[in-house]
C-alpha atoms as a PDB file:
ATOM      1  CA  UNK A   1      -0.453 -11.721   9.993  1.00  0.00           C
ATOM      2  CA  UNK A   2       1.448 -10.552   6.664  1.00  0.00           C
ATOM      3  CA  UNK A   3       2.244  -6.806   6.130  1.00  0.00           C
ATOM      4  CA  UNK A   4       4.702  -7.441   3.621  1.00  0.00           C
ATOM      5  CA  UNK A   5       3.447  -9.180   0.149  1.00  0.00           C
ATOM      6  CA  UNK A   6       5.601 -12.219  -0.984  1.00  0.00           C
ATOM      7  CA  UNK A   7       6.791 -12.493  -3.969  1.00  0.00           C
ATOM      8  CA  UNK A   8       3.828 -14.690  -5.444  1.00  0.00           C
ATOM      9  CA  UNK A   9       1.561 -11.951  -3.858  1.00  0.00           C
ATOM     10  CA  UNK A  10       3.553  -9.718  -6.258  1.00  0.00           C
ATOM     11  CA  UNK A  11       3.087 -12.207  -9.661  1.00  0.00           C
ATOM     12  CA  UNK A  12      -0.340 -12.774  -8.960  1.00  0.00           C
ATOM     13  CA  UNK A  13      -0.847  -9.195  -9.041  1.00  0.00           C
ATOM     14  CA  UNK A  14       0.856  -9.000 -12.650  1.00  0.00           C
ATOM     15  CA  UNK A  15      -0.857 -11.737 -13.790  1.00  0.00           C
ATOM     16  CA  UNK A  16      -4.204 -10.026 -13.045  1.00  0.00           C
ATOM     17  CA  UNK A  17      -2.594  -7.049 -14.544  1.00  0.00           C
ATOM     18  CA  UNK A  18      -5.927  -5.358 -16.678  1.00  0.00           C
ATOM     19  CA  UNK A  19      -2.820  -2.538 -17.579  1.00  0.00           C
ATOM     20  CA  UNK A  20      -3.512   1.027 -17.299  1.00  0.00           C
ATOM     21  CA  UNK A  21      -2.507   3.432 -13.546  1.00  0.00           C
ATOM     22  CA  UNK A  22      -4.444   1.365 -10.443  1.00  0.00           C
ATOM     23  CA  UNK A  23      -5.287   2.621  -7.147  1.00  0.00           C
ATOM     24  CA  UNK A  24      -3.486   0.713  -3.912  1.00  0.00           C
ATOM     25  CA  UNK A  25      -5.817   0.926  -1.012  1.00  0.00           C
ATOM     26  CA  UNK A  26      -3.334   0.586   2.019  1.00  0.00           C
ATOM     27  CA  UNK A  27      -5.435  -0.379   5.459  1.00  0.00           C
ATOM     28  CA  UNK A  28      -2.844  -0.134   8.739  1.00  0.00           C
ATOM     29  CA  UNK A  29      -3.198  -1.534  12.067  1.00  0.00           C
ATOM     30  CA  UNK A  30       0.162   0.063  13.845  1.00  0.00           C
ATOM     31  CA  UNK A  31       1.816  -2.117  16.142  1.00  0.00           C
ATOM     32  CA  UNK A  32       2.665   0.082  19.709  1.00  0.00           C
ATOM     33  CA  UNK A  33       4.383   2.888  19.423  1.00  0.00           C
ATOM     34  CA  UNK A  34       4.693   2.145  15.523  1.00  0.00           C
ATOM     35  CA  UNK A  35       2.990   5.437  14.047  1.00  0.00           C
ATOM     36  CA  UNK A  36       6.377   6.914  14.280  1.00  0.00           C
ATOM     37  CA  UNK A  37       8.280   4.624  12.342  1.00  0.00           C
ATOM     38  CA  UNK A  38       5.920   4.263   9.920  1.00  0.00           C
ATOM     39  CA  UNK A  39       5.878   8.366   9.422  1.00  0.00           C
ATOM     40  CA  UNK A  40       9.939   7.979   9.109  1.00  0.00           C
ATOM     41  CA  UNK A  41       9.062   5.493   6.172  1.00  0.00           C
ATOM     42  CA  UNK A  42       6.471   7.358   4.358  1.00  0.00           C
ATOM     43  CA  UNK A  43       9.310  10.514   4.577  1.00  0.00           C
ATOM     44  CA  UNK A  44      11.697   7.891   2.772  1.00  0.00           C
ATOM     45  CA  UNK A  45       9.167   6.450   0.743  1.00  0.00           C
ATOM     46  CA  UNK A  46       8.578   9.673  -0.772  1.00  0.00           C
ATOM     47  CA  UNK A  47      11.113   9.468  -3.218  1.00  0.00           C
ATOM     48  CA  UNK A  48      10.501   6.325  -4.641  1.00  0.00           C
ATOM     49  CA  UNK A  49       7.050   6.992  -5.345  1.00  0.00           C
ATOM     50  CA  UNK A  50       8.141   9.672  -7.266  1.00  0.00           C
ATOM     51  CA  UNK A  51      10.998   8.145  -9.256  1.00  0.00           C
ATOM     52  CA  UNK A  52       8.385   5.425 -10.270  1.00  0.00           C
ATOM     53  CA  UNK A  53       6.012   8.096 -11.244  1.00  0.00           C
ATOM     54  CA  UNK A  54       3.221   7.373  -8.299  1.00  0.00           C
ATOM     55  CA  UNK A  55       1.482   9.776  -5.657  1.00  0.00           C
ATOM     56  CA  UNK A  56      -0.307   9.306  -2.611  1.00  0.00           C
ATOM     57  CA  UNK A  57      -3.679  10.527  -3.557  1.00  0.00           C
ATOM     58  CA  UNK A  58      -4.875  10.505   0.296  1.00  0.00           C
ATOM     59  CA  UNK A  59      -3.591   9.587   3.788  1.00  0.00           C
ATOM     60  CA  UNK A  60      -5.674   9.778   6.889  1.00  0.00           C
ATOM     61  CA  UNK A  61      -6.171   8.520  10.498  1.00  0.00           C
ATOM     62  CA  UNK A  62      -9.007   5.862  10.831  1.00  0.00           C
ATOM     63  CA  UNK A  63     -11.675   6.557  13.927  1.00  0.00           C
ATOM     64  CA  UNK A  64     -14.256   5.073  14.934  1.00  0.00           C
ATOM     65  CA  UNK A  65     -16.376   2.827  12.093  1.00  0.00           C
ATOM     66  CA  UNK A  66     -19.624   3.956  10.928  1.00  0.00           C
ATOM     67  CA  UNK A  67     -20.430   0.367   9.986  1.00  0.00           C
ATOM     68  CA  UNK A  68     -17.757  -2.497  10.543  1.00  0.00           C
ATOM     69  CA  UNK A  69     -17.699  -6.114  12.379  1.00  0.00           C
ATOM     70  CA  UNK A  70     -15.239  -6.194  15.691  1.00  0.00           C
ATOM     71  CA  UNK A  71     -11.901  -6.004  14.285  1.00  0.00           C
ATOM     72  CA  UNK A  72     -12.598  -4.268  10.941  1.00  0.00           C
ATOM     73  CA  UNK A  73     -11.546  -0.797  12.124  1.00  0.00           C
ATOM     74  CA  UNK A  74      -8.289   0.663  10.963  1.00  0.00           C
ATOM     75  CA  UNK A  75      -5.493   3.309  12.256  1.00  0.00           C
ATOM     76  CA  UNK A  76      -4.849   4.647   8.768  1.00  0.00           C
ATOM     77  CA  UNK A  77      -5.704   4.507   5.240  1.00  0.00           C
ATOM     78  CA  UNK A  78      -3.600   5.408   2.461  1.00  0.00           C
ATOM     79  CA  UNK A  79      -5.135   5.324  -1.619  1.00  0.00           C
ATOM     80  CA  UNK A  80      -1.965   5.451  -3.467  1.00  0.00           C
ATOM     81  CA  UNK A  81      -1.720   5.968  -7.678  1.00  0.00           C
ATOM     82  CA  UNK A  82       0.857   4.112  -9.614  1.00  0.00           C
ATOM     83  CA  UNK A  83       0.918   4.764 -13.242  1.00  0.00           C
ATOM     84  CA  UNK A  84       1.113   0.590 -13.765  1.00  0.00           C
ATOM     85  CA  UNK A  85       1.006  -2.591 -11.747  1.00  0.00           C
ATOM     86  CA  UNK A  86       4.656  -2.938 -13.109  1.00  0.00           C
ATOM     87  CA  UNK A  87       5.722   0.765 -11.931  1.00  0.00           C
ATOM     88  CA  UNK A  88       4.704  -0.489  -8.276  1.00  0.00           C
ATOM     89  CA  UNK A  89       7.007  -4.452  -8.717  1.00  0.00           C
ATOM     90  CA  UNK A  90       9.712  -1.985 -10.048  1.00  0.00           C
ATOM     91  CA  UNK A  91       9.098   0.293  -6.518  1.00  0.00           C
ATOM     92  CA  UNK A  92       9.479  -2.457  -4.255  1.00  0.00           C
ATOM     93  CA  UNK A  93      11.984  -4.752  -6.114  1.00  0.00           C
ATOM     94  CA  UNK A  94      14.197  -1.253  -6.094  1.00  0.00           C
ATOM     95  CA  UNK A  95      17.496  -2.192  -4.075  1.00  0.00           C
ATOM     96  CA  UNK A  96      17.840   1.184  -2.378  1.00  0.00           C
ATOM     97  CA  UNK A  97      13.510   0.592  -1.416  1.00  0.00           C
ATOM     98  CA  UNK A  98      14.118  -2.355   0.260  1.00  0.00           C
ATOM     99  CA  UNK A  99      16.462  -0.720   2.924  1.00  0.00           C
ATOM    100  CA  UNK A 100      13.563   0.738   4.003  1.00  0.00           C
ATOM    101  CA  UNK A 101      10.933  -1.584   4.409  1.00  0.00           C
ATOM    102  CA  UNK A 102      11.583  -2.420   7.600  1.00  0.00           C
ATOM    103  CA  UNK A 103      10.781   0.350   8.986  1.00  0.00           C
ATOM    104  CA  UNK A 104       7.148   0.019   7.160  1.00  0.00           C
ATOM    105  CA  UNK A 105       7.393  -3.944   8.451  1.00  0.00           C
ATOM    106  CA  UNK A 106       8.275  -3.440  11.810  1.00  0.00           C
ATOM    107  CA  UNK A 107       5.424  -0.567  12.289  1.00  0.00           C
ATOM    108  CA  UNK A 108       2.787  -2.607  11.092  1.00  0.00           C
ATOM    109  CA  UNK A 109       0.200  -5.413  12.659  1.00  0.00           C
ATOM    110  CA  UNK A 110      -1.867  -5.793  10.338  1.00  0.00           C
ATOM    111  CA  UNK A 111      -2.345  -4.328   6.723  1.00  0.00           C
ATOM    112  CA  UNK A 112      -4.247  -4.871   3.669  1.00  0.00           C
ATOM    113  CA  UNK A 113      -2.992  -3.979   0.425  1.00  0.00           C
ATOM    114  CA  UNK A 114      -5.515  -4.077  -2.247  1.00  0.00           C
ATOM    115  CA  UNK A 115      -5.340  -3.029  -5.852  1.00  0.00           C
ATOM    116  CA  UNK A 116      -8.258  -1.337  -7.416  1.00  0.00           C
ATOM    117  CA  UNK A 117      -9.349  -0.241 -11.214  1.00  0.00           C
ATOM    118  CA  UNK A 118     -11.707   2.144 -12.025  1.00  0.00           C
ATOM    119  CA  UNK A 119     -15.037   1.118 -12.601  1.00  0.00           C
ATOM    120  CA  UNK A 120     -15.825   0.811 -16.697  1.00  0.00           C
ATOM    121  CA  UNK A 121     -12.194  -0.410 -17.245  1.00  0.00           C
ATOM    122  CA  UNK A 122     -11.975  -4.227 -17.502  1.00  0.00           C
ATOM    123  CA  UNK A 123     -12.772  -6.622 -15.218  1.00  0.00           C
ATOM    124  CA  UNK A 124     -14.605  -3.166 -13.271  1.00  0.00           C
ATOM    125  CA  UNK A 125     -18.282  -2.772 -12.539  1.00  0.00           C
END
């Protein structure tokens, strides 16, 4: 299972690009023992969010699901603003980011990482 997106993960996303600041819904499934690493990357992390200009708008712990198929449940979410779908290729193109990632790579399962726009702005509901 991918945790990390591949480059054409990262050009489809531009292509789609309806411009304007997007939402990245992060779903994690932590390997074992991989919560701690992954806290050590979100302390690193930090900076680069905020030399791009983007802010983690909420982080919690999943528990149980309300409603959800076997295998739907989650560990953590994190919603996280970027100003631009560029701002966030920038982020994780960054030289000094990538010495990082691994720590995010080897914590992680499973993850989804999912774009979102507002509803009303194109291509929303």
């Amino acid at each position: 299972m991918a945790v990390d997106p591949s480059g054409s993960d990262l050009q489809r996303m531009l292509d789609e690009d309806p411009g304007g600041p997007f939402v990245m819904l992060n779903l994690l499934r932590f390997t074992p023992n991989g919560r701690a690493s992954y806290e050590e990357y979100s302390r690193q992390a930090a900076r680069f969010l905020k030399r791009y200009g983007a802010e983690v708008v909420y982080a919690g712990d999943g528990t149980s699901p309300l409603v959800a198929e076997e295998g739907q449940d989650w560990d953590a979410v994190l919603l996280v603003r970027y100003p631009s779908r560029e701002a966030f290729s920038r982020m994780v193109a960054d030289p000094e980011y990538q010495e990082i990632t691994g720590l995010r790579s080897g914590a992680l399962a499973e993850a989804v990482l999912q774009p979102t726009t507002p509803w009303g702005s194109r291509g929303g509901s």
